[in-house]
Each structure stands twice: as structure tokens, then as C-alpha cells.
Protein backbone atom coordinates (compact mmCIF):
# COMPACT_ATOMS: atom_id res chain seq x y z
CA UNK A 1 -34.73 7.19 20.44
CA UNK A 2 -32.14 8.51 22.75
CA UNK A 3 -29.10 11.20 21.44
CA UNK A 4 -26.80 8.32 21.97
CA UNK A 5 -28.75 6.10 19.22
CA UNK A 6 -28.79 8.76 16.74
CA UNK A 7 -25.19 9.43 17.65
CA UNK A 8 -24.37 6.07 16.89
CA UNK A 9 -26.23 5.41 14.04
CA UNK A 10 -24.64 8.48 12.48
CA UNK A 11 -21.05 7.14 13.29
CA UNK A 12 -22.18 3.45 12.04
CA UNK A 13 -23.24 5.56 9.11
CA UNK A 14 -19.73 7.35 8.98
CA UNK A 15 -17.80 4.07 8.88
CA UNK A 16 -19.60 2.23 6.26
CA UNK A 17 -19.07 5.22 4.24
CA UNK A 18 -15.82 5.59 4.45
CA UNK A 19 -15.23 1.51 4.32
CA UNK A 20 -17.21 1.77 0.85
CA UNK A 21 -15.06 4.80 -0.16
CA UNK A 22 -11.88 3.92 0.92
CA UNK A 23 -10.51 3.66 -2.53
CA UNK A 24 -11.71 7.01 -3.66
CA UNK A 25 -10.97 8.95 -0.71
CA UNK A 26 -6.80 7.32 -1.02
CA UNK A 27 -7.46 8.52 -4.86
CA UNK A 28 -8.68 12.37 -3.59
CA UNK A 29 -6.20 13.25 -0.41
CA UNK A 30 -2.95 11.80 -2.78
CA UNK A 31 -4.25 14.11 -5.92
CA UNK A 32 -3.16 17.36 -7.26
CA UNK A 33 -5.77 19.02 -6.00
CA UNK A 34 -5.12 18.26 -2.39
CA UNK A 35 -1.39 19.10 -3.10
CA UNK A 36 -2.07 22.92 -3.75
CA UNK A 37 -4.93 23.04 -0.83
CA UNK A 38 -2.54 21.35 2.06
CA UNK A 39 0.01 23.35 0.58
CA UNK A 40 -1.92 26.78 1.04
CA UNK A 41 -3.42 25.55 4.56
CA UNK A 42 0.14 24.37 5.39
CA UNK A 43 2.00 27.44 4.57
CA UNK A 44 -0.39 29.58 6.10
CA UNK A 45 -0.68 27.71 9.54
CA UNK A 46 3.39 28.25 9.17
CA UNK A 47 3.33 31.59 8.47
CA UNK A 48 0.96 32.08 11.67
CA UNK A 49 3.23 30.26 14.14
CA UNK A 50 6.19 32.20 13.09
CA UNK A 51 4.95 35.14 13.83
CA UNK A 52 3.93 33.83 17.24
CA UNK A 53 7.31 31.68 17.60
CA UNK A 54 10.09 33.63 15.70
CA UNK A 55 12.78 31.31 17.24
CA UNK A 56 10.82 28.35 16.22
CA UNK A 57 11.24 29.05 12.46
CA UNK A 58 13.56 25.43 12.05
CA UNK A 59 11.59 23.61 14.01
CA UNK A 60 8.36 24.83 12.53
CA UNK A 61 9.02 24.35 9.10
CA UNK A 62 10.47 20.95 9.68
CA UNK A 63 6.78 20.09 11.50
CA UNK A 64 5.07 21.72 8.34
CA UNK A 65 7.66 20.01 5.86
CA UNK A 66 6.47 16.55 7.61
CA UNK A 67 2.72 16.94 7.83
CA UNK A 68 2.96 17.60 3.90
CA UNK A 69 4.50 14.38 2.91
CA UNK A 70 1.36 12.62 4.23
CA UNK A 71 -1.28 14.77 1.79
CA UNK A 72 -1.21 15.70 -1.97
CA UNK A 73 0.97 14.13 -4.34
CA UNK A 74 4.09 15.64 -3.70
């Protein structure tokens, strides 16, 4: 069995997971708990490119103010 079977077999295995799960993993990345995590990872990853880009501030907290409407609940 070649690397590229067993690469796709894993990724066949990927996608019927995730098609099984679908429901669940909505539930889990729209919850409180991934709220407070994305918020943490967001505001770090912020925090970080400010300090690399201090005239970037607006523009970087408008790109972290965006990603965090797509995870958590808030």
C-alpha cells in the first residue's frame, strides 16, 4: 500500500467523520466554551501584531473583531 493510499484513506476517513458529526461540531465551535478560547487565542494573536504593526492597531482589531463573529457564541 502506497503513502498516497493511506493518505487517502485517512482523508476518506476525515470526511465521513466530520459528515457524521456535522451537527455536533456546529453545536461545539458556536458554544461558550469556544467563545472564551477564540477569545483568548484572538486577543493574543492581536496583542502580537500590534506590537509588530503599531500603526496597524484599527485595522488589526477590525480583522480580529471579524474573525470572532464566526466562532463562540458571541
Amino acid at each position: 500500500m502506497g503513502i498516497e493510499n493511506t493518505v487517502g484513506d485517512a482523508v476518506n476517513k476525515g470526511k465521513d467523520f466530520l459528515e457524521q458529526n456535522k451537527d455536533k461540531i456546529a453545536e461545539a465551535v458556536k458554544s461558550d466554551q469556544a467563545e472564551d478560547i477564540s477569545d483568548k487565542v484572538l486577543d493574543g494573536v492581536a496583542d502580537f501584531a500590534k506590537k509588530i504593526a503599531p500603526g496597524a492597531s484599527e485595522k488589526i482589531d477590525e480583522i480580529r473583531d471579524s474573525a470572532d463573529k464566526s466562532i463562540g457564541n458571541e
